[in-house]
N, C-alpha and C. Protein backbone atom coordinates (compact mmCIF):
# COMPACT_ATOMS: atom_id res chain seq x y z
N UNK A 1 2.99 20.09 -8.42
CA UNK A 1 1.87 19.24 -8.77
C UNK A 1 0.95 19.14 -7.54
N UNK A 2 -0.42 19.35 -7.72
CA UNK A 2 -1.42 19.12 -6.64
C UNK A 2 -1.28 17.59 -5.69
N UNK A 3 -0.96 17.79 -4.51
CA UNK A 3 -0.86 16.63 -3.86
C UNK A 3 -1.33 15.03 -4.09
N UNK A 4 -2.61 15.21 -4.27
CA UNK A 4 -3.83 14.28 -5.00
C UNK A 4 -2.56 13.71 -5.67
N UNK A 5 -2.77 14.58 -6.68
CA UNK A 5 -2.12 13.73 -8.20
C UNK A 5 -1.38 13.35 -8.18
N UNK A 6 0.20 13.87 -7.32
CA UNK A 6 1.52 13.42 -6.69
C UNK A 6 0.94 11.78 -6.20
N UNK A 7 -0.28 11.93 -5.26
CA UNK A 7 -0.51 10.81 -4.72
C UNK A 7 -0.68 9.48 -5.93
N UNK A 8 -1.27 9.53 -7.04
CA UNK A 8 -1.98 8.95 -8.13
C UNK A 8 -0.57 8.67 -8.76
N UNK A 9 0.52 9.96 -8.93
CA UNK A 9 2.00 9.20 -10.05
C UNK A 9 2.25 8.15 -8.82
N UNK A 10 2.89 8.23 -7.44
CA UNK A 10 3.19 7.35 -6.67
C UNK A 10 2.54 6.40 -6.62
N UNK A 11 1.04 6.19 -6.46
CA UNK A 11 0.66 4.85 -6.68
C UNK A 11 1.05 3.89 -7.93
N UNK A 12 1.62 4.42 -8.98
CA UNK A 12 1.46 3.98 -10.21
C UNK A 12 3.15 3.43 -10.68
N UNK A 13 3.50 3.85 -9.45
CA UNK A 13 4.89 3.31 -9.91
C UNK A 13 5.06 2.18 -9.76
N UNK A 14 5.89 1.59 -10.22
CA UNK A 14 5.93 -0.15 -9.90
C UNK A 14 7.14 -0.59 -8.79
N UNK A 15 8.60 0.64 -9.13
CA UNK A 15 9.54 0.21 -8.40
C UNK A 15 9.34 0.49 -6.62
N UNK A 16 9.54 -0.41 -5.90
CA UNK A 16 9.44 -0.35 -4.53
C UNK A 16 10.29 0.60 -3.76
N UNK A 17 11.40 0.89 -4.26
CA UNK A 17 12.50 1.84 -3.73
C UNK A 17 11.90 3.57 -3.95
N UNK A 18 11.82 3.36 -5.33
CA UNK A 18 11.17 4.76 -5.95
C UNK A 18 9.68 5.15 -5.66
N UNK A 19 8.58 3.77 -5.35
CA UNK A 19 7.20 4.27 -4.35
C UNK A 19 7.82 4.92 -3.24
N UNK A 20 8.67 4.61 -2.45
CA UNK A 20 9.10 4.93 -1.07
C UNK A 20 9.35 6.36 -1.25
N UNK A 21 10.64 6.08 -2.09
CA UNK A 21 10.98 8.12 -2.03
C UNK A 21 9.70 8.92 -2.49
N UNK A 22 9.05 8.77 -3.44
CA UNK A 22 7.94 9.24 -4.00
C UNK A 22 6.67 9.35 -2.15
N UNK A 23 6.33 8.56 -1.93
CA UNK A 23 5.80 8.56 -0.75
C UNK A 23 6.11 10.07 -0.13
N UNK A 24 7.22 9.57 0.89
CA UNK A 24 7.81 10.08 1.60
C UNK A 24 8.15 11.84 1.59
N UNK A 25 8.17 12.12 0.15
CA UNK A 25 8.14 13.35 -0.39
C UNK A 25 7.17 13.91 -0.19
N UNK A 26 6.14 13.47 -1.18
CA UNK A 26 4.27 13.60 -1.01
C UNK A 26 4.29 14.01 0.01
N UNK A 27 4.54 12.71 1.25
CA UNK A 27 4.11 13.36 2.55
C UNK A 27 4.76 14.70 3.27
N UNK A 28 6.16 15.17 2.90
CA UNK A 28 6.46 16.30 3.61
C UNK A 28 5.81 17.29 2.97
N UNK A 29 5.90 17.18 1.42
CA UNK A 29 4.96 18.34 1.08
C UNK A 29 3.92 18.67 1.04
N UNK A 30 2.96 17.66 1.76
CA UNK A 30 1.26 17.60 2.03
C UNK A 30 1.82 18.02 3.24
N UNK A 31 2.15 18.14 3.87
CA UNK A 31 2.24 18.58 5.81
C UNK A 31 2.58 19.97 5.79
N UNK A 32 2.12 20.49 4.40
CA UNK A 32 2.51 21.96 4.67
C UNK A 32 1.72 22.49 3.50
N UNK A 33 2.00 22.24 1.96
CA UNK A 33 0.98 22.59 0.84
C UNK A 33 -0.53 22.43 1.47
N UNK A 34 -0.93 23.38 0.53
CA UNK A 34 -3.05 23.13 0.79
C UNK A 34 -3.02 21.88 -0.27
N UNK A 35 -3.99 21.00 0.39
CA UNK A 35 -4.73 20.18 -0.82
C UNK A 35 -6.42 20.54 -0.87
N UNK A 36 -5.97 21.11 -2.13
CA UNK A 36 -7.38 21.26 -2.48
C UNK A 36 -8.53 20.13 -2.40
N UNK A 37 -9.98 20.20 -2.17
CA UNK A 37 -10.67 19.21 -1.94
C UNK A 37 -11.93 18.65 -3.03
N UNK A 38 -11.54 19.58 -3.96
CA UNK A 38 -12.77 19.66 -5.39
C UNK A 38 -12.12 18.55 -6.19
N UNK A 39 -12.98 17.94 -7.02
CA UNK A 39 -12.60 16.68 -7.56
C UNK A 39 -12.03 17.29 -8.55
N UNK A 40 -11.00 16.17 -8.70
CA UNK A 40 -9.85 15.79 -9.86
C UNK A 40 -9.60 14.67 -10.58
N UNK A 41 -10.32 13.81 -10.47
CA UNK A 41 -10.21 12.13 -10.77
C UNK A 41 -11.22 12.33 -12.48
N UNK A 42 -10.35 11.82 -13.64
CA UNK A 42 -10.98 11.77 -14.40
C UNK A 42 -11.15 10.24 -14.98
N UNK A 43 -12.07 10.23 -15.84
CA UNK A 43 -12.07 8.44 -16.54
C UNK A 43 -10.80 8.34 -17.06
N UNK A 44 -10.41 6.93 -16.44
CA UNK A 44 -9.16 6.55 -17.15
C UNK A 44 -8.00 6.61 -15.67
N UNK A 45 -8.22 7.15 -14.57
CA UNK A 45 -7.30 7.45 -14.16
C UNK A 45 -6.49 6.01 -13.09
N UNK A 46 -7.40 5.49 -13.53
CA UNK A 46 -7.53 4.20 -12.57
C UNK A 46 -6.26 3.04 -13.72
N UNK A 47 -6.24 3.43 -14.73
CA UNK A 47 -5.40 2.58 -15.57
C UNK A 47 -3.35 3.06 -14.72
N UNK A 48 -2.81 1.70 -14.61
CA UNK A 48 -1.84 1.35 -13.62
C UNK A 48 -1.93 1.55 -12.83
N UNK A 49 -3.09 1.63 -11.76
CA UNK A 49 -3.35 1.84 -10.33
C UNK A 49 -3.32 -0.12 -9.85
N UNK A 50 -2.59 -0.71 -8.53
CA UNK A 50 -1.71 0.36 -8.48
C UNK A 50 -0.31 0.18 -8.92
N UNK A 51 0.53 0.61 -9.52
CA UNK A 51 1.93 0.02 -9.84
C UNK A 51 2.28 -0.73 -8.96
N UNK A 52 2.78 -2.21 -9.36
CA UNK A 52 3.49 -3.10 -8.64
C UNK A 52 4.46 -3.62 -9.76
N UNK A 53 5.82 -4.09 -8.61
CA UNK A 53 6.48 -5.08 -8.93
C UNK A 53 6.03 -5.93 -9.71
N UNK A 54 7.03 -7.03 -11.29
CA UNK A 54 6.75 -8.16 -11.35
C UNK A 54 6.77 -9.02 -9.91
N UNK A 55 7.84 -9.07 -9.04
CA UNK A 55 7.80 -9.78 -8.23
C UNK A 55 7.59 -9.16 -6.72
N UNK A 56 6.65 -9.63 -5.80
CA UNK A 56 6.43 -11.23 -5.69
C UNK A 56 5.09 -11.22 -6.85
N UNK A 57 5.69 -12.45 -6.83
CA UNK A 57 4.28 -13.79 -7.39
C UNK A 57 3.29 -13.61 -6.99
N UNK A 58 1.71 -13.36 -7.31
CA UNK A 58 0.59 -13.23 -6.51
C UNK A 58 -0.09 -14.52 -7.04
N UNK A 59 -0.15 -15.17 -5.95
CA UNK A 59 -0.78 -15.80 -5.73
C UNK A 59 -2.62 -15.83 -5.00
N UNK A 60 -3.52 -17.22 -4.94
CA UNK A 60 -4.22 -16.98 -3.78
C UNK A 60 -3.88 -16.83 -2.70
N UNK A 61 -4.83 -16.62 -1.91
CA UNK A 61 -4.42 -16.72 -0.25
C UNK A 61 -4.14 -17.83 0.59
N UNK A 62 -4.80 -18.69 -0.06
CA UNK A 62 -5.07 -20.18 0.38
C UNK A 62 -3.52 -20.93 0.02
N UNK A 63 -3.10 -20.46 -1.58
CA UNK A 63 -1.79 -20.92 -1.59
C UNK A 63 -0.46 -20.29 -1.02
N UNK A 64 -0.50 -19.46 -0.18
CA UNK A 64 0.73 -19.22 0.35
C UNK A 64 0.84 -20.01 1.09
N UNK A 65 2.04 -20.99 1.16
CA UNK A 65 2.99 -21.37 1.86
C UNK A 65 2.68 -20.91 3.55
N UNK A 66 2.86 -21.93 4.42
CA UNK A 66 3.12 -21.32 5.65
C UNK A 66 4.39 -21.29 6.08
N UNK A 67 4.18 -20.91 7.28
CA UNK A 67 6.00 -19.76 7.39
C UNK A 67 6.38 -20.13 9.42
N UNK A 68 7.37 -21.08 9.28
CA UNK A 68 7.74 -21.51 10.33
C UNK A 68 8.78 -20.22 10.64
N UNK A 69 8.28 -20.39 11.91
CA UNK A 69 9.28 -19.15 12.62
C UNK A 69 10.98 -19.89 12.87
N UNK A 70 10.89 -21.34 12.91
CA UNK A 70 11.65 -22.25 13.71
C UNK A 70 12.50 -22.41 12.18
N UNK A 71 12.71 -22.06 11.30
CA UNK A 71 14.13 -21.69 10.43
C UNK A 71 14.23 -20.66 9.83
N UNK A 72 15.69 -20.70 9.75
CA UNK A 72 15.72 -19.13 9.09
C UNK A 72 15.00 -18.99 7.59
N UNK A 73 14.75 -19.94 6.99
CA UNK A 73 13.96 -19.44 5.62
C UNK A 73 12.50 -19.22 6.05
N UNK A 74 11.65 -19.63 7.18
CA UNK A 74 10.71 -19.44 7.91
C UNK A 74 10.67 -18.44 7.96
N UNK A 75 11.40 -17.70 8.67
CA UNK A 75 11.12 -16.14 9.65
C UNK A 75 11.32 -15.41 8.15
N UNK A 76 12.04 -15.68 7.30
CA UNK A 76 12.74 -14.64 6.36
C UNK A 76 11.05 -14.87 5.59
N UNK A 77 10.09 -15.99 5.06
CA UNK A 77 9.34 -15.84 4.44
C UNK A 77 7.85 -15.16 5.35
N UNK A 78 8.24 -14.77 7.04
CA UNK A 78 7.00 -14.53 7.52
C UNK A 78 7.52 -12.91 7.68
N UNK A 79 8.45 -12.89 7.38
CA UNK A 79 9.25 -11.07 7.53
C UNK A 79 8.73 -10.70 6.50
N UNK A 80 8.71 -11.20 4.88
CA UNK A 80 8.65 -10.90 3.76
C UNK A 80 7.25 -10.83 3.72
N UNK A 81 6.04 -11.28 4.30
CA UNK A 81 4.81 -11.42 4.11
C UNK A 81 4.53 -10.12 4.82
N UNK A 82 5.13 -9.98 6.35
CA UNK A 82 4.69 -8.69 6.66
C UNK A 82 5.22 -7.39 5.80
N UNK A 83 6.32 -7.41 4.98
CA UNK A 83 7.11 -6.71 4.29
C UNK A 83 5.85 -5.91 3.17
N UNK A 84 5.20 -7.27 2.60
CA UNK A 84 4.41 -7.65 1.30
C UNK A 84 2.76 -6.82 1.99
N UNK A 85 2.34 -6.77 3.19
CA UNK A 85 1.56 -6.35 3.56
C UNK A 85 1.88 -4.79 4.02
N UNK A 86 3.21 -4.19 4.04
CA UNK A 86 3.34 -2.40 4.23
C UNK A 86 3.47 -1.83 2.91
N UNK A 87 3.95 -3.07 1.67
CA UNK A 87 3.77 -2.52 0.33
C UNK A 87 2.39 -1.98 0.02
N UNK A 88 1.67 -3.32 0.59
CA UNK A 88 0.16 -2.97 -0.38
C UNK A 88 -0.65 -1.95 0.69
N UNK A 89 0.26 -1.11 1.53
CA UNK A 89 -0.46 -0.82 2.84
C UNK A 89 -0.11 0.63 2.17
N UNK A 90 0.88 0.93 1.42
CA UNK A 90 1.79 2.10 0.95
C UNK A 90 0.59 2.41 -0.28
N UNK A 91 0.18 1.53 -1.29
CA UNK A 91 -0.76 1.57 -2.24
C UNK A 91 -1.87 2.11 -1.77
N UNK A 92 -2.29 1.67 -1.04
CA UNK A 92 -3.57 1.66 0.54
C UNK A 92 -3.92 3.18 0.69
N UNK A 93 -2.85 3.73 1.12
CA UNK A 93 -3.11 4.89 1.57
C UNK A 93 -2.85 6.31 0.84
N UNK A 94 -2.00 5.66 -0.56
CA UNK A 94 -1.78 6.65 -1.78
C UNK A 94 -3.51 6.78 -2.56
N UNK A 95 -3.88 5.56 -2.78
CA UNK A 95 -5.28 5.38 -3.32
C UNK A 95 -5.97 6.37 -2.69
N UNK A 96 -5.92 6.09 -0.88
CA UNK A 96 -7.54 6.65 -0.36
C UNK A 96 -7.34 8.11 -0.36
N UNK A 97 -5.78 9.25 -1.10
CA UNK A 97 -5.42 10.59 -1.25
C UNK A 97 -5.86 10.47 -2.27
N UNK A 98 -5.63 10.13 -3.27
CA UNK A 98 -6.08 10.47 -4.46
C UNK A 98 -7.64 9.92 -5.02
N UNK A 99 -8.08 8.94 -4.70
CA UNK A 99 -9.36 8.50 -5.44
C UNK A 99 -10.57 9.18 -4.60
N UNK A 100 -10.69 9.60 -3.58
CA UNK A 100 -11.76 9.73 -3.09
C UNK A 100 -12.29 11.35 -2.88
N UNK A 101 -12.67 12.01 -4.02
CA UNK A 101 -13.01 13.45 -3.87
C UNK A 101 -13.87 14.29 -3.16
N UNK A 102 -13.65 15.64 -2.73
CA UNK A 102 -14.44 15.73 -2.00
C UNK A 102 -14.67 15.88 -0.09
N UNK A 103 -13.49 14.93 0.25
CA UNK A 103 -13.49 15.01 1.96
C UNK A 103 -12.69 15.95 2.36
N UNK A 104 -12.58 16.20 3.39
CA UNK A 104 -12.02 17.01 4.26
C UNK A 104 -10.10 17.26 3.91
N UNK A 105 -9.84 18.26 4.41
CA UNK A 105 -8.40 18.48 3.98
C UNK A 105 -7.87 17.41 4.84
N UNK A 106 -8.43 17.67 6.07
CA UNK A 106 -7.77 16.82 7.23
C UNK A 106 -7.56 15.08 6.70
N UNK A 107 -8.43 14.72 5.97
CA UNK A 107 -8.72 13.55 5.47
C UNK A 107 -7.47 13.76 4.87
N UNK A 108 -7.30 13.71 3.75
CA UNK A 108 -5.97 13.77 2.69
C UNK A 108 -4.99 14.11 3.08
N UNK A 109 -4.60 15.13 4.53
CA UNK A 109 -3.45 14.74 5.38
C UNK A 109 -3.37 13.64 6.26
N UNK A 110 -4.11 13.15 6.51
CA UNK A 110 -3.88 12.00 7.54
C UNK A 110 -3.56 10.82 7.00
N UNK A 111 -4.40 10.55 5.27
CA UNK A 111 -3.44 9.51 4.88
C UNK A 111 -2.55 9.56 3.88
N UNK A 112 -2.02 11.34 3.95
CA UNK A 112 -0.11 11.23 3.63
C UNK A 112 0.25 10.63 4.86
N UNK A 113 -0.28 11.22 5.72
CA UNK A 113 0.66 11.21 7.10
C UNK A 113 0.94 8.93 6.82
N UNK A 114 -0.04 8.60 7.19
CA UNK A 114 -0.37 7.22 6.78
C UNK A 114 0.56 6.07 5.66
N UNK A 115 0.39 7.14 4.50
CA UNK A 115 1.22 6.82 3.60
C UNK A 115 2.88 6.83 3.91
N UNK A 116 3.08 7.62 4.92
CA UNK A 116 4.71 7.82 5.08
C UNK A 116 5.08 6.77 6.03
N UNK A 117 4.19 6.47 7.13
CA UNK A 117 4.17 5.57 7.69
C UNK A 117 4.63 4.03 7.27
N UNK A 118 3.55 4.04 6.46
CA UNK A 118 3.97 2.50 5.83
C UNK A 118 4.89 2.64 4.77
N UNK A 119 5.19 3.59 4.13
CA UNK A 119 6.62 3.65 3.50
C UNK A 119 7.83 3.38 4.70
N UNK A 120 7.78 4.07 5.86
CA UNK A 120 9.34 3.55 6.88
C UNK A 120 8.52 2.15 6.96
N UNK A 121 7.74 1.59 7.46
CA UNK A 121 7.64 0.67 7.73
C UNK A 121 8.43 -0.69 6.79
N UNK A 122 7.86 -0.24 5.48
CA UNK A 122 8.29 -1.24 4.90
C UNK A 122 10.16 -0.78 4.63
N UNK A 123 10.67 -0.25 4.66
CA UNK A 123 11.67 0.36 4.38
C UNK A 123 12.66 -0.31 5.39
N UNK A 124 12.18 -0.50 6.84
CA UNK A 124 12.48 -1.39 7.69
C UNK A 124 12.46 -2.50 7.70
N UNK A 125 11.64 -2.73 7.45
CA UNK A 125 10.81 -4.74 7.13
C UNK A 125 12.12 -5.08 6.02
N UNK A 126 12.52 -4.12 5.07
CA UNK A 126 13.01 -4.79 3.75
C UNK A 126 14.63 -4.77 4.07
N UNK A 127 14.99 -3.35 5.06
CA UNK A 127 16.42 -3.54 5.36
C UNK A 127 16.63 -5.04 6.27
N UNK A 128 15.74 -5.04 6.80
CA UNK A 128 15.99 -6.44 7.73
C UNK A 128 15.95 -7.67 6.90
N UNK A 129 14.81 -8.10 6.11
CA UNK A 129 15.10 -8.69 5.01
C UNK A 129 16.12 -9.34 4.26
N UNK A 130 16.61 -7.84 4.03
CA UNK A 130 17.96 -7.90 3.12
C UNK A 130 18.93 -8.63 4.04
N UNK A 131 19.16 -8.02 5.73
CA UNK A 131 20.24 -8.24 6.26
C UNK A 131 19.99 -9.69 6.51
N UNK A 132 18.85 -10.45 6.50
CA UNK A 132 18.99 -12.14 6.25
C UNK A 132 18.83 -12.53 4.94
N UNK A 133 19.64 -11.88 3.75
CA UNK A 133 19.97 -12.58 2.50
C UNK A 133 18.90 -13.04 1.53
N UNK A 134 17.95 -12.06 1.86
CA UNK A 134 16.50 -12.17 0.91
C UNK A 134 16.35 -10.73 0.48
N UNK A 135 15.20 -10.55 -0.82
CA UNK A 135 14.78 -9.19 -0.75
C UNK A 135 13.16 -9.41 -1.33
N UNK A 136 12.29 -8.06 -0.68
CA UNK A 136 11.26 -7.92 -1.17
C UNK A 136 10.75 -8.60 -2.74
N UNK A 137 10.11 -9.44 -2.88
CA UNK A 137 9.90 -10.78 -4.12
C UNK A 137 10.35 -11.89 -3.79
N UNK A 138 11.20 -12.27 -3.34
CA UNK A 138 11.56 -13.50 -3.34
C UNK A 138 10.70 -14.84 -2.28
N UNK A 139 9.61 -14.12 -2.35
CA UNK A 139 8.58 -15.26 -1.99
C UNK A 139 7.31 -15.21 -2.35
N UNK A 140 6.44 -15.71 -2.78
CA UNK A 140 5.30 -14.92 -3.32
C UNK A 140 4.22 -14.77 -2.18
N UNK A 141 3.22 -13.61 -2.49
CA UNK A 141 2.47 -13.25 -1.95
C UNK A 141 0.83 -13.28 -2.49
N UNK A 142 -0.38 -12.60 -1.52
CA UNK A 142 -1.45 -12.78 -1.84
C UNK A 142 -2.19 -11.36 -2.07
N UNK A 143 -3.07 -11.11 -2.82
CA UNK A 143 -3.92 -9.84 -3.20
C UNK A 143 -4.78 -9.71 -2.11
N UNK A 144 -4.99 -10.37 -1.29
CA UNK A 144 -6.12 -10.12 -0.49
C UNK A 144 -6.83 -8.57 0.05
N UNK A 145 -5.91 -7.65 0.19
CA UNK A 145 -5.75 -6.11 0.44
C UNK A 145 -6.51 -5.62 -0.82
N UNK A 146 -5.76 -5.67 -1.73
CA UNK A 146 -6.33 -4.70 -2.87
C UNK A 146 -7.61 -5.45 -3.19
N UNK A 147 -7.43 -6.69 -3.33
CA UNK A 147 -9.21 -7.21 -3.93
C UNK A 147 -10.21 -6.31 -3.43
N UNK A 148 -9.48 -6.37 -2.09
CA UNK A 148 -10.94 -5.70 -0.98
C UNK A 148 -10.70 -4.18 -1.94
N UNK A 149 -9.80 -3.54 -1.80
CA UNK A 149 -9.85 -1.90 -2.48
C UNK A 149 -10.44 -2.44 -3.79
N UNK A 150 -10.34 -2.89 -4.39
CA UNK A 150 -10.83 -2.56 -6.10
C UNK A 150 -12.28 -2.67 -5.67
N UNK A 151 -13.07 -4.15 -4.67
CA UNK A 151 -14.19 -4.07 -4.36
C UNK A 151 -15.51 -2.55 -4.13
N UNK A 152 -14.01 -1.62 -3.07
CA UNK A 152 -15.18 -0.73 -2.45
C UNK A 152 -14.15 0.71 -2.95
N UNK A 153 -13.70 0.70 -4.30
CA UNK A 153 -13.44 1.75 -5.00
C UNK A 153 -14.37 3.07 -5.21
N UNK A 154 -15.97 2.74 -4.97
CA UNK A 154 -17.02 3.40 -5.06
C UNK A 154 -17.20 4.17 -3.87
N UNK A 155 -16.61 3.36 -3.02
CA UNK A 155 -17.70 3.66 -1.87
C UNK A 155 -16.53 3.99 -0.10
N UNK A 156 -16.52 5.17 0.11
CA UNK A 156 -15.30 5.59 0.95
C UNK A 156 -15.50 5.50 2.18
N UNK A 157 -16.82 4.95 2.50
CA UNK A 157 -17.03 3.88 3.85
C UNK A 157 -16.93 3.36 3.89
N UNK A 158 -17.79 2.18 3.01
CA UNK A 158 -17.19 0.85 2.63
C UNK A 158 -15.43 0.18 3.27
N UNK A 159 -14.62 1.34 2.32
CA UNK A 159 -13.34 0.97 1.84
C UNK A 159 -12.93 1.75 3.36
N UNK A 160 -13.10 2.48 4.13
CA UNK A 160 -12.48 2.72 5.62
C UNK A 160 -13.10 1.58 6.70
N UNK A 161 -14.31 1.26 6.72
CA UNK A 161 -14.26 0.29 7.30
C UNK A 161 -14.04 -1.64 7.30
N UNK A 162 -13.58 -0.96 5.46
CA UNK A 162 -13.09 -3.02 5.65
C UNK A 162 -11.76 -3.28 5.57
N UNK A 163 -10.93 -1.96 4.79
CA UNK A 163 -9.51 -2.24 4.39
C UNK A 163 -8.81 -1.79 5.68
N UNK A 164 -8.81 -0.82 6.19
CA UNK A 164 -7.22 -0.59 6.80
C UNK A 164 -7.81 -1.10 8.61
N UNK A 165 -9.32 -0.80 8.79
CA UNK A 165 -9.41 -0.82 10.16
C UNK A 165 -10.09 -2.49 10.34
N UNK A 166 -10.34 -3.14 9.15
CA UNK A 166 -10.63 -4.78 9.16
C UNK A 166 -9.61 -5.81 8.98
N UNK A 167 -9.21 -5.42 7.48
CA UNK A 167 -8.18 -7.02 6.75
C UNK A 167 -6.62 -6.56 7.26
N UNK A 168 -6.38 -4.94 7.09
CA UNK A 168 -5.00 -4.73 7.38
C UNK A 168 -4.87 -5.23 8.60
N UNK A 169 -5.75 -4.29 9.52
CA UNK A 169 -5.35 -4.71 11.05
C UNK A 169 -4.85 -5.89 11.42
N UNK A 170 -5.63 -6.62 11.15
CA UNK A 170 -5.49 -8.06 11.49
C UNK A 170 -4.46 -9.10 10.12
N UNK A 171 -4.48 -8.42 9.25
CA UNK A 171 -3.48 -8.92 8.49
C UNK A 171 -3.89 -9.79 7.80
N UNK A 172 -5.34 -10.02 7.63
CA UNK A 172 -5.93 -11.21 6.99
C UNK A 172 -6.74 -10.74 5.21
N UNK A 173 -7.08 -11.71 4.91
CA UNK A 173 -7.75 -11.64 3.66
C UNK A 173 -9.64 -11.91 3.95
N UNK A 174 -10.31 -11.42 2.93
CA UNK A 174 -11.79 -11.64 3.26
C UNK A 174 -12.30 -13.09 3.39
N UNK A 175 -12.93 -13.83 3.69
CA UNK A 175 -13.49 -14.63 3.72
C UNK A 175 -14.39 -15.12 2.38
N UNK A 176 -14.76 -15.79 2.21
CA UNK A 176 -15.46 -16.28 0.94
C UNK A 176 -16.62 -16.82 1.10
């Protein structure tokens, strides 16, 4: 299957274990397959973009809970937030392979490369998680990430300079 599209089933999955392997694959076989750069995105393709979990809970931003470092259900709900931010970081970078036609090869390897990234990342975040008696859902989280992607879906400046090098970086949500 053309990388792209590999990229588009992986976004669309919902299970967190199975985005990961799915990821992770993509990416060895983009670090070596050609990806072609002629568009492939047809109407419609955007329907289950991007697969998520029922859980966590999405909430606003405003209503998450804050997260004391000073108990262990603290750290476990500020682990899980960063956890909740390499998920939607994994979505992040499956999207900007597949939706955006047209750029450079180098482009569409760099965010497999990207995409694999925040797959270990979270893969880490969640074994640790686990090893303090929680798992990925069990606290809810905020959209703030994707709002911004659905926002600048059009537009592949836009969406490089507000999502991964603005709200991710810093870990925040847009302002209002």
């Amino acid at each position: 299957m053309h990388p792209r599209l590999s990229a588009l089933a992986a976004l669309r999955l919902t299970d967190p274990e199975q985005k990961v392997a799915a990821t992770r694959a993509i990416s060895l076989n983009g670090a070596t397959d050609s990806i072609a750069t002629e568009p492939i995105r047809t109407p419609g393709d955007d329907t289950g973009v991007p697969g998520r979990p029922d859980k966590p809970e999405r909430v606003a931003a405003t209503a998450v809970q804050k997260r004391s470092p000073f108990t262990p259900e603290g750290r476990a709900a500020l682990i899980h937030s960063i956890c909740h931010i390499e998920f939607n970081a994994i979505n992040l970078a499956l999207d900007a392979v597949w939706r955006y036609d047209g750029m450079p090869e180098a482009y569409y390897r760099d965010w497999l490369r990207v995409a694999d990234e925040e797959a270990l990342h979270f893969t880490l975040l969640h074994t640790h998680l686990q090893g303090m008696g929680y798992r990925y859902g069990d606290f809810p989280g905020h959209d703030g990430l994707w709002n911004m992607c659905e926002k600048t879906r059009d537009d592949v400046l836009g969406r490089m300079a507000l999502v991964p090098r603005t709200l991710e970086a810093r870990g925040s949500t847009p302002r209002r």
